[in-house]
N, C-alpha and C. Protein backbone atom coordinates (compact mmCIF):
# COMPACT_ATOMS: atom_id res chain seq x y z
N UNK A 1 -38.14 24.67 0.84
CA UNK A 1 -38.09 24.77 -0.61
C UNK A 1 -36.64 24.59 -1.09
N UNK A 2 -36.07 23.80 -1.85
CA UNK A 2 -35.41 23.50 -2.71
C UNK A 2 -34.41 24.42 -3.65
N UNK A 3 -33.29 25.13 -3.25
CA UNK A 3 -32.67 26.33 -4.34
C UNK A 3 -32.33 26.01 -5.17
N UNK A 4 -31.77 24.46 -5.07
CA UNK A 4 -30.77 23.79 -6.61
C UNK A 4 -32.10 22.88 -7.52
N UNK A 5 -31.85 23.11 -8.77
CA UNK A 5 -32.38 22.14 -9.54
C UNK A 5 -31.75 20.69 -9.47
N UNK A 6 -30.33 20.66 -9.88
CA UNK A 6 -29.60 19.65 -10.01
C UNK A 6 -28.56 19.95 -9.46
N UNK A 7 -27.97 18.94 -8.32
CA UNK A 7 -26.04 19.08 -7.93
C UNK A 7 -25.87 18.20 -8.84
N UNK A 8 -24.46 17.87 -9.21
CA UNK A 8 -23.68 16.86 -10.00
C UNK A 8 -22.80 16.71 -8.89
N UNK A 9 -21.75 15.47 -8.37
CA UNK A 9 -20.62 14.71 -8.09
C UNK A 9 -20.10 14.19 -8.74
N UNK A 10 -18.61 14.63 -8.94
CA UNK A 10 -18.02 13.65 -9.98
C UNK A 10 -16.94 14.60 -9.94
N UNK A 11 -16.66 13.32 -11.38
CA UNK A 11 -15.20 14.23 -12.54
C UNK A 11 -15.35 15.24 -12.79
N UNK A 12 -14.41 16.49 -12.99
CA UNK A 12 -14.29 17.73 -13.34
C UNK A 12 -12.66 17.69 -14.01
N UNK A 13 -12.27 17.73 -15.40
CA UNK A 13 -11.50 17.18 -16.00
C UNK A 13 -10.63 17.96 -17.18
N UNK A 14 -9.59 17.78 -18.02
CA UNK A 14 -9.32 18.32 -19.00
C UNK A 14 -9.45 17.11 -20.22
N UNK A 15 -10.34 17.04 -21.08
CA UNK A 15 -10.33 16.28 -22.45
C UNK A 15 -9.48 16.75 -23.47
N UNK A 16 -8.18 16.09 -23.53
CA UNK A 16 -7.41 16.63 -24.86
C UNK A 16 -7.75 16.02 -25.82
N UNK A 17 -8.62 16.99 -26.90
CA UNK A 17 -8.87 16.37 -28.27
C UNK A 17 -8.23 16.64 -29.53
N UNK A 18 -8.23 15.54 -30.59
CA UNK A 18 -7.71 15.83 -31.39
C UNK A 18 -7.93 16.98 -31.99
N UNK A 19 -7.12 17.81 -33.24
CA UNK A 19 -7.47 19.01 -33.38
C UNK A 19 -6.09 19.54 -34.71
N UNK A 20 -5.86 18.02 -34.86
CA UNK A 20 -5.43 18.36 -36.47
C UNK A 20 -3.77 17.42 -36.34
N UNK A 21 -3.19 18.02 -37.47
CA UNK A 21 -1.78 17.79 -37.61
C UNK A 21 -0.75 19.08 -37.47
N UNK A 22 0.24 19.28 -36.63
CA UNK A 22 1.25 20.16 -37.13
C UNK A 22 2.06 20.31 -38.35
N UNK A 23 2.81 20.87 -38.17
CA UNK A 23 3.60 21.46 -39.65
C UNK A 23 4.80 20.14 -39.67
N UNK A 24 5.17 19.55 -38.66
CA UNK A 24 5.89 18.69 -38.40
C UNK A 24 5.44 17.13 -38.34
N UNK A 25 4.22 17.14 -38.41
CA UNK A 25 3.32 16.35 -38.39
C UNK A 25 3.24 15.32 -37.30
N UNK A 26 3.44 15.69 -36.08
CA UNK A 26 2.82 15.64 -34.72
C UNK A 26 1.06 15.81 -34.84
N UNK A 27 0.55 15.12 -34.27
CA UNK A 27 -1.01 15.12 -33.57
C UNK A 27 -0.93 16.54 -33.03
N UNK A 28 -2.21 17.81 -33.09
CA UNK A 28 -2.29 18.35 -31.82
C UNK A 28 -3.59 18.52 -31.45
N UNK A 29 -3.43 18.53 -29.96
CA UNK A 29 -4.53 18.29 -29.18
C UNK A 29 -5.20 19.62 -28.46
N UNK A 30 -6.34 19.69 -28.65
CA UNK A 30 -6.72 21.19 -27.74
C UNK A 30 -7.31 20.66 -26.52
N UNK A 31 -7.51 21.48 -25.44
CA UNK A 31 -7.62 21.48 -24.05
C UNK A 31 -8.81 21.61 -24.06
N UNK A 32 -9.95 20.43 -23.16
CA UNK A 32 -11.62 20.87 -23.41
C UNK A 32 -11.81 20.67 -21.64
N UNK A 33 -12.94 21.40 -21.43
CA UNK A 33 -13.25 21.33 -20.10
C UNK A 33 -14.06 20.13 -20.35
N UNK A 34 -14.04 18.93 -19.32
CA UNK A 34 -14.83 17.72 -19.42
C UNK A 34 -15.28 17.24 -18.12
N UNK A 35 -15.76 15.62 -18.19
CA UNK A 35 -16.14 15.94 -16.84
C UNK A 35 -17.93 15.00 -17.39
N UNK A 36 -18.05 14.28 -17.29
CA UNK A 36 -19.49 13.87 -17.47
C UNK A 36 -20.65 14.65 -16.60
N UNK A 37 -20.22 14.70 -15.61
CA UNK A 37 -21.48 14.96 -14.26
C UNK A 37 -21.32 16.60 -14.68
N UNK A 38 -20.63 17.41 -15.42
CA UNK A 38 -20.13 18.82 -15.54
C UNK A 38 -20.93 18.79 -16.95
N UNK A 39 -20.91 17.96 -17.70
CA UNK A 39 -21.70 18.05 -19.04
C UNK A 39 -23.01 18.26 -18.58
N UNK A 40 -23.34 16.90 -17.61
CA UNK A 40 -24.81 17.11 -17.45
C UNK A 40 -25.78 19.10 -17.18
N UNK A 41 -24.37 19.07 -16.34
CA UNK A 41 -24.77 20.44 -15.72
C UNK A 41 -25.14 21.48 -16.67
N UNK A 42 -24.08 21.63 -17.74
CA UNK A 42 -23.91 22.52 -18.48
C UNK A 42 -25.07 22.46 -19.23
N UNK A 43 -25.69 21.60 -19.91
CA UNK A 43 -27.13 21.61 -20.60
C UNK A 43 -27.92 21.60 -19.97
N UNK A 44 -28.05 21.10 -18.67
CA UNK A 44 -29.31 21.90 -17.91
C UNK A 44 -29.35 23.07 -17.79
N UNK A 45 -27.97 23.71 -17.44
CA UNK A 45 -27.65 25.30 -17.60
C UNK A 45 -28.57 26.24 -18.91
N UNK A 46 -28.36 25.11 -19.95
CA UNK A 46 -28.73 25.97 -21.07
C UNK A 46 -29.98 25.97 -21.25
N UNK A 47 -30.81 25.40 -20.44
CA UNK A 47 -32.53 24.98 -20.45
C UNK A 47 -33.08 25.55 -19.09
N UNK A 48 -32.13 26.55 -18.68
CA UNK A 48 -32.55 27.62 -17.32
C UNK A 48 -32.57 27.08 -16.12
N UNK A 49 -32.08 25.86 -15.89
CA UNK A 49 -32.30 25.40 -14.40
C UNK A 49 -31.07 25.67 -13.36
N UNK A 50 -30.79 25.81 -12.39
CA UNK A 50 -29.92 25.95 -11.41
C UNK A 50 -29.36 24.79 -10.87
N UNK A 51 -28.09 25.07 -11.12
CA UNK A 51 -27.08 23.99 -11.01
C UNK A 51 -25.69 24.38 -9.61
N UNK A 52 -25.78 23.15 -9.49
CA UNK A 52 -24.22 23.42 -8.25
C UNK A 52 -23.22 21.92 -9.04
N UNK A 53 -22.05 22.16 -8.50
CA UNK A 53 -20.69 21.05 -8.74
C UNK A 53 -20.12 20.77 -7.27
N UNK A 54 -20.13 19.37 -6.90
CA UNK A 54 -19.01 18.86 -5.74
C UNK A 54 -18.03 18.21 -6.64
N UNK A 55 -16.74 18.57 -6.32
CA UNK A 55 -15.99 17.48 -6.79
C UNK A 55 -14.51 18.22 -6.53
N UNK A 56 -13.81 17.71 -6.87
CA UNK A 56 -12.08 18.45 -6.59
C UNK A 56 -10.69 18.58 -7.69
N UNK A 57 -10.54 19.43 -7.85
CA UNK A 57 -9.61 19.99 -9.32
C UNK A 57 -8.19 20.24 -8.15
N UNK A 58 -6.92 20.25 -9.37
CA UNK A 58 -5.86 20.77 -8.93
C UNK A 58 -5.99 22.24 -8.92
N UNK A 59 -5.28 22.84 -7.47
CA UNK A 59 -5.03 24.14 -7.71
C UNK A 59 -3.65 24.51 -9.08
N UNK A 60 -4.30 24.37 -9.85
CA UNK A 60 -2.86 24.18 -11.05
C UNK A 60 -4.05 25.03 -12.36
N UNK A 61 -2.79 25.10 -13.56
CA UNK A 61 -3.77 26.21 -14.90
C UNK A 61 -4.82 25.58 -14.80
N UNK A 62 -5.00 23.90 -15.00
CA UNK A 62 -6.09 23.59 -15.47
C UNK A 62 -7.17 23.56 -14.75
N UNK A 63 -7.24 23.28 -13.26
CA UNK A 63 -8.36 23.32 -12.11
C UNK A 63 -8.58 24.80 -12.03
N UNK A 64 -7.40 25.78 -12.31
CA UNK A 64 -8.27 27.38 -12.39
C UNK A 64 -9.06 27.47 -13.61
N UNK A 65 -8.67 26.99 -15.00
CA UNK A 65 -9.83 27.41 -16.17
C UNK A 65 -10.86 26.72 -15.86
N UNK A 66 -10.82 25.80 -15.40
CA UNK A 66 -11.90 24.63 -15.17
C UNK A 66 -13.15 25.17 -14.29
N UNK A 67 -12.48 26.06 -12.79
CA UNK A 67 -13.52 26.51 -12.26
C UNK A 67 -14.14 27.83 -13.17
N UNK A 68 -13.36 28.76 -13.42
CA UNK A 68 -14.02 29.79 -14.19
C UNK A 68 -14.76 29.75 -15.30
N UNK A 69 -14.68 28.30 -16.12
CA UNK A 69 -15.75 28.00 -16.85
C UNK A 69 -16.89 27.96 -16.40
N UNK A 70 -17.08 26.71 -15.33
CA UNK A 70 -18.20 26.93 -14.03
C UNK A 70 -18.75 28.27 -14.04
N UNK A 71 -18.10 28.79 -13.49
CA UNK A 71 -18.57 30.01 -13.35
C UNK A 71 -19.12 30.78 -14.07
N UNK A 72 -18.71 31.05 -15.11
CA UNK A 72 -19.09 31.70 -16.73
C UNK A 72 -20.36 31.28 -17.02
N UNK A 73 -20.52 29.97 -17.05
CA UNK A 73 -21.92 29.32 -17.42
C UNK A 73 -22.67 29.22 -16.71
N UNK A 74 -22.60 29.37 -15.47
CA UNK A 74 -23.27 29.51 -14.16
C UNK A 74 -23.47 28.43 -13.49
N UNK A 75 -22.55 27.74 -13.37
CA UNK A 75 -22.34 26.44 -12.50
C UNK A 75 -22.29 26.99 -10.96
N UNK A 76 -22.38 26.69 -10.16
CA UNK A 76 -22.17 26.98 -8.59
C UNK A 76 -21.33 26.35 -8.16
N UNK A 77 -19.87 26.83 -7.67
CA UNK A 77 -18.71 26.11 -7.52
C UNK A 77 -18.55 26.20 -6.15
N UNK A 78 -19.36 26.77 -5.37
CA UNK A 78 -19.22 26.46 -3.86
C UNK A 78 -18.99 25.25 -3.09
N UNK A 79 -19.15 24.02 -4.08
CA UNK A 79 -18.82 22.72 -3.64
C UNK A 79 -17.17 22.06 -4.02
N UNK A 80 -16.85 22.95 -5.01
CA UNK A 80 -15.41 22.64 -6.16
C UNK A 80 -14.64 22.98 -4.92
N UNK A 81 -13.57 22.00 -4.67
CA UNK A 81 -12.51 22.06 -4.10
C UNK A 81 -11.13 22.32 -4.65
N UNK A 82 -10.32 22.98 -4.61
CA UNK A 82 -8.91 23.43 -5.01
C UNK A 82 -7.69 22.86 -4.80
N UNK A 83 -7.07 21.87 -5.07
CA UNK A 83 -5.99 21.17 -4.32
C UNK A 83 -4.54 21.67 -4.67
N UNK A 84 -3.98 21.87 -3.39
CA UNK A 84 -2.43 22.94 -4.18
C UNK A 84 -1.83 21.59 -4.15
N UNK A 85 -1.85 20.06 -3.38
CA UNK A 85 -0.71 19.02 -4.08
C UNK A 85 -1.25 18.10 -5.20
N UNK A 86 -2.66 17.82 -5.50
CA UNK A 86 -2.72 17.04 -6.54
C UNK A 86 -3.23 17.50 -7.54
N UNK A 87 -3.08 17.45 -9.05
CA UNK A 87 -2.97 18.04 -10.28
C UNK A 87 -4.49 17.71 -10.86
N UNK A 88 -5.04 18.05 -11.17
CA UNK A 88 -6.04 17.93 -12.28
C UNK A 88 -6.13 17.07 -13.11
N UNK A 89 -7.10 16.63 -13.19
CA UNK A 89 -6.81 15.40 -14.09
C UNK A 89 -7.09 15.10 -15.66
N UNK A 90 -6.14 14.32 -16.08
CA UNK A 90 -6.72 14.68 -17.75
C UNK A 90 -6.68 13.78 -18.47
N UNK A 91 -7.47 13.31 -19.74
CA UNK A 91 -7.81 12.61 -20.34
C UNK A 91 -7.58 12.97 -21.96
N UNK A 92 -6.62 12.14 -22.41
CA UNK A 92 -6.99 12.67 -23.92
C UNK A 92 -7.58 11.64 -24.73
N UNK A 93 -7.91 12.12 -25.02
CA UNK A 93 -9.34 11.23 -26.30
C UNK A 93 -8.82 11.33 -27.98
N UNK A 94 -8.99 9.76 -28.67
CA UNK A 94 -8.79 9.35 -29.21
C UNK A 94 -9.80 8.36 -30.44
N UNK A 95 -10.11 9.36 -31.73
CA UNK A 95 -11.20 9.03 -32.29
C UNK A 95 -10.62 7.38 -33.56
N UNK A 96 -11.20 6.32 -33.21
CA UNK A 96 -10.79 5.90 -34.49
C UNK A 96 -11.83 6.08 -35.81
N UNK A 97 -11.01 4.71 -36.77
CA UNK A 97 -11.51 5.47 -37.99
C UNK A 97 -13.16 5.34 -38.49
N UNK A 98 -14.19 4.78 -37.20
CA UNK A 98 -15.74 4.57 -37.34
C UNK A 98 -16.00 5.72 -36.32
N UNK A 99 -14.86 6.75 -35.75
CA UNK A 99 -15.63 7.91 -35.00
C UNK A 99 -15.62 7.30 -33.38
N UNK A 100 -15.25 6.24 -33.15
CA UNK A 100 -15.75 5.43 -31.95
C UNK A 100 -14.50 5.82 -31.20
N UNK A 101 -14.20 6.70 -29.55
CA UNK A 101 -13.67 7.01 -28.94
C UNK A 101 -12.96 6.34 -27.71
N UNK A 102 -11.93 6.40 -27.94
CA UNK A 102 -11.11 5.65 -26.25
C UNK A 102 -10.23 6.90 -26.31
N UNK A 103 -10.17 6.62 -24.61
CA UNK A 103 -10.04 7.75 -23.52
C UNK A 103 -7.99 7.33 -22.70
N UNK A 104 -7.26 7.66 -22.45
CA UNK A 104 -6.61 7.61 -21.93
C UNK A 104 -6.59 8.48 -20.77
N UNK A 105 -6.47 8.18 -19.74
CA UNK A 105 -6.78 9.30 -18.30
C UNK A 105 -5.30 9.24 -17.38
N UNK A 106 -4.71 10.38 -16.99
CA UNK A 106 -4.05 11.04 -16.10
C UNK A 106 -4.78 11.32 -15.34
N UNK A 107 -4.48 9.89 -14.51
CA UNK A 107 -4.53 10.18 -12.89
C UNK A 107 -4.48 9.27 -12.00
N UNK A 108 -3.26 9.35 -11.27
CA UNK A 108 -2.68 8.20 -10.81
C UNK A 108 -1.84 8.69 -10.02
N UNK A 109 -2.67 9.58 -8.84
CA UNK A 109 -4.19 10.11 -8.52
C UNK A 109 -4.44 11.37 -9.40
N UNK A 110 -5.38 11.30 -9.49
CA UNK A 110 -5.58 12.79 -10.33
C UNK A 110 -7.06 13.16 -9.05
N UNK A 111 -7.00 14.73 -8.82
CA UNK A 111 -7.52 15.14 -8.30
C UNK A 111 -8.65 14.90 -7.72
N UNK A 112 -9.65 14.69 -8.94
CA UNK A 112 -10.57 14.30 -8.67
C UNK A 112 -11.12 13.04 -8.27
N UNK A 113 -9.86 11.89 -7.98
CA UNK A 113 -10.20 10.98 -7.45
C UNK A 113 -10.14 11.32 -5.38
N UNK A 114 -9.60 12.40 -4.91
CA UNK A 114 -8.82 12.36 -3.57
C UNK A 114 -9.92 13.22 -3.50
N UNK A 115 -11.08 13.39 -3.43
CA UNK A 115 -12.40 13.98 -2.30
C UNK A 115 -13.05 12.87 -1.18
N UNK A 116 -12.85 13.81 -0.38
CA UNK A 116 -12.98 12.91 0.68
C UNK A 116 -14.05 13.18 1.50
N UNK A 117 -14.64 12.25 2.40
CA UNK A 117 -15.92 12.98 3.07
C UNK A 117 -15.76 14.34 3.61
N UNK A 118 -14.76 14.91 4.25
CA UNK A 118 -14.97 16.19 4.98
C UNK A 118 -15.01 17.06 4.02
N UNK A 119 -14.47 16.59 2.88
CA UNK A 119 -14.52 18.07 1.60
C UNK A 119 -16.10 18.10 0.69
N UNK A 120 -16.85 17.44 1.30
CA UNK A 120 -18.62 17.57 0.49
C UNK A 120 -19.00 18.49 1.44
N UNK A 121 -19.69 19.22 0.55
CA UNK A 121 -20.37 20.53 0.72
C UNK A 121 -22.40 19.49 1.36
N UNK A 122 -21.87 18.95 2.16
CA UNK A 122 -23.51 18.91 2.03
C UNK A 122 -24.65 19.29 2.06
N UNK A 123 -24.30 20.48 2.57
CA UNK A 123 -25.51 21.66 2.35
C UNK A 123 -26.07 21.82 1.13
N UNK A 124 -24.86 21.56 0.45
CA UNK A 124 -25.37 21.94 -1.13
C UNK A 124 -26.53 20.68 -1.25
N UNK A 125 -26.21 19.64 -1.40
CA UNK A 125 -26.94 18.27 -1.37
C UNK A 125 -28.23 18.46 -1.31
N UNK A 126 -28.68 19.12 0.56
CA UNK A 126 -29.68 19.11 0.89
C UNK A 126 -30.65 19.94 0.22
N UNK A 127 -29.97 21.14 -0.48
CA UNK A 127 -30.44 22.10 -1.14
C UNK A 127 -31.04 21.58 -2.80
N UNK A 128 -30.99 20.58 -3.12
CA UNK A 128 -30.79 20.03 -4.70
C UNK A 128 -32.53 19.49 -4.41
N UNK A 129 -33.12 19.17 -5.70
CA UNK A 129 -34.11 18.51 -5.94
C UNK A 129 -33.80 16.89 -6.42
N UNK A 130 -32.58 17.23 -7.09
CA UNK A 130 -32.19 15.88 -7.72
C UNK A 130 -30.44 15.96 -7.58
N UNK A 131 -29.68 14.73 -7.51
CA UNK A 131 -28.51 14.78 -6.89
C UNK A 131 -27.95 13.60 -8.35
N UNK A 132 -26.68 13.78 -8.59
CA UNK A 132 -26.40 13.28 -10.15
C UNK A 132 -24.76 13.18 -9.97
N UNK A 133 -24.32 11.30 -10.19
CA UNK A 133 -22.92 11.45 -9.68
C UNK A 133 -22.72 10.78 -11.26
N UNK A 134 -21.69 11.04 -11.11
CA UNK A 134 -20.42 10.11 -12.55
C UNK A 134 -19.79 9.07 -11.97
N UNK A 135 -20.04 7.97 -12.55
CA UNK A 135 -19.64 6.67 -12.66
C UNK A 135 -17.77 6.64 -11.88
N UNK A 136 -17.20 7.65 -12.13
CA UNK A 136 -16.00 7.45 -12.05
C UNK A 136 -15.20 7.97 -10.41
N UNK A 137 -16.16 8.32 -9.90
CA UNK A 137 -15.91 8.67 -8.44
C UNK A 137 -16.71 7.24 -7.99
N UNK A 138 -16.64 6.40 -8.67
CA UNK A 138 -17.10 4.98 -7.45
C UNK A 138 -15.63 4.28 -7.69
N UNK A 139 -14.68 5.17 -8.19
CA UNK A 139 -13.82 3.80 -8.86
C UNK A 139 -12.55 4.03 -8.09
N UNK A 140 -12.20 4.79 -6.62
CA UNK A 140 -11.35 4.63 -6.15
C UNK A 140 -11.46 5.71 -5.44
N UNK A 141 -10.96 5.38 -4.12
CA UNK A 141 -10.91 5.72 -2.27
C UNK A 141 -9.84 6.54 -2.57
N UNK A 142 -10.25 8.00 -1.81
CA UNK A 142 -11.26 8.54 -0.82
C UNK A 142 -12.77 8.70 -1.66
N UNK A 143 -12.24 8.83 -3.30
CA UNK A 143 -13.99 9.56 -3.51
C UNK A 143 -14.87 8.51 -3.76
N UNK A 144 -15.05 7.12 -3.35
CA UNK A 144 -15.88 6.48 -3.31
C UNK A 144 -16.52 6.69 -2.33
N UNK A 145 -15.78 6.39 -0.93
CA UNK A 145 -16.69 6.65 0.33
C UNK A 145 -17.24 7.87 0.21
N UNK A 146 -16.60 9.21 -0.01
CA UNK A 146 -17.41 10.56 -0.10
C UNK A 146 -18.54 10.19 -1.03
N UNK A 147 -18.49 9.69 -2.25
CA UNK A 147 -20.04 9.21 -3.24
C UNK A 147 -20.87 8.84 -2.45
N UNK A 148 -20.39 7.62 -1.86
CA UNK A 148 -21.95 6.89 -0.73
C UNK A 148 -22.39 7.53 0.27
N UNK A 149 -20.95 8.39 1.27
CA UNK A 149 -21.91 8.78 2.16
C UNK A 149 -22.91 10.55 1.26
N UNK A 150 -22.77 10.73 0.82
CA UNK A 150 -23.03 11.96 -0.83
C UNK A 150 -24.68 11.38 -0.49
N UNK A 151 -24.97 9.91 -1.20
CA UNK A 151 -25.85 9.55 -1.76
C UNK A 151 -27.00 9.12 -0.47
N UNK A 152 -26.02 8.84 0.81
CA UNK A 152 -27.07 8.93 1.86
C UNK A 152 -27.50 9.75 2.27
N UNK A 153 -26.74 11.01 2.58
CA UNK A 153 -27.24 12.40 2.50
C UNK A 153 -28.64 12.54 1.55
């Protein structure tokens, strides 16, 4: 029998969004936990199903709020990896004036690109009913090969 509803693989991220003008009139941006395959999670979360996360954050502020959000919402971070040399990765987002969004991303490497096969939890895998990656772990080695061999699992 099956413990996980859904794992996710992927991005696990910081989205800096817009969030007004200063007094000086600088842009400022607030800090969002992001992460596509982490979205998915989170609304299944909210429709009662059991969820786990593979993927890899900096051991830095942002890979610690990042997991304790997980956690809070009841993500299963037994797959989240901690990295004390590469940073977390982040993206700030950028609305124009029809609402239509482009993304600028830090990471070059950013964390979550450097998972590598020995750091998948595959137990977790085997444990899932359904297995759910983000587009953006196919887009550069080590976490591509960890995706495929992920998906043969």
């Amino acid at each position: 029998m099956k413990q996980l509803d859904v794992i996710a693989l992927g991005e696990l991220l910081i989205d800096f969004t817009s969030n007004g003008i200063s007094e000086q009139g600088n842009p400022l941006f607030e800090a969002n936990p992001g992460g596509a395959p982490c979205n998915v999670l989170s609304m299944l979360n909210r429709f009662g199903h059991k969820t786990a996360f593979i993927g890899k954050v900096g051991e830095d502020i942002f890979g610690v709020r990042l997991k304790q959000v997980l956690e809070e919402i009841g993500i299963d971070t037994k797959g989240l990896v901690m990295d004390k040399e590469i940073r977390t990765t982040l993206a700030f987002v950028q609305n124009d004036e029809s609402g239509d969004r482009s993304f600028s991303f830090y990471r070059n490497p950013g964390a979550d690109m450097m998972l590598n096969e020995e750091e998948v939890n595959y137990d977790l895998i085997r444990q899932a009913k359904v297995f759910h990656l983000g587009t953006l772990s196919m887009t550069a080695e080590p976490v591509l090969s960890a995706t495929k061999k992920a998906l043969k699992v």
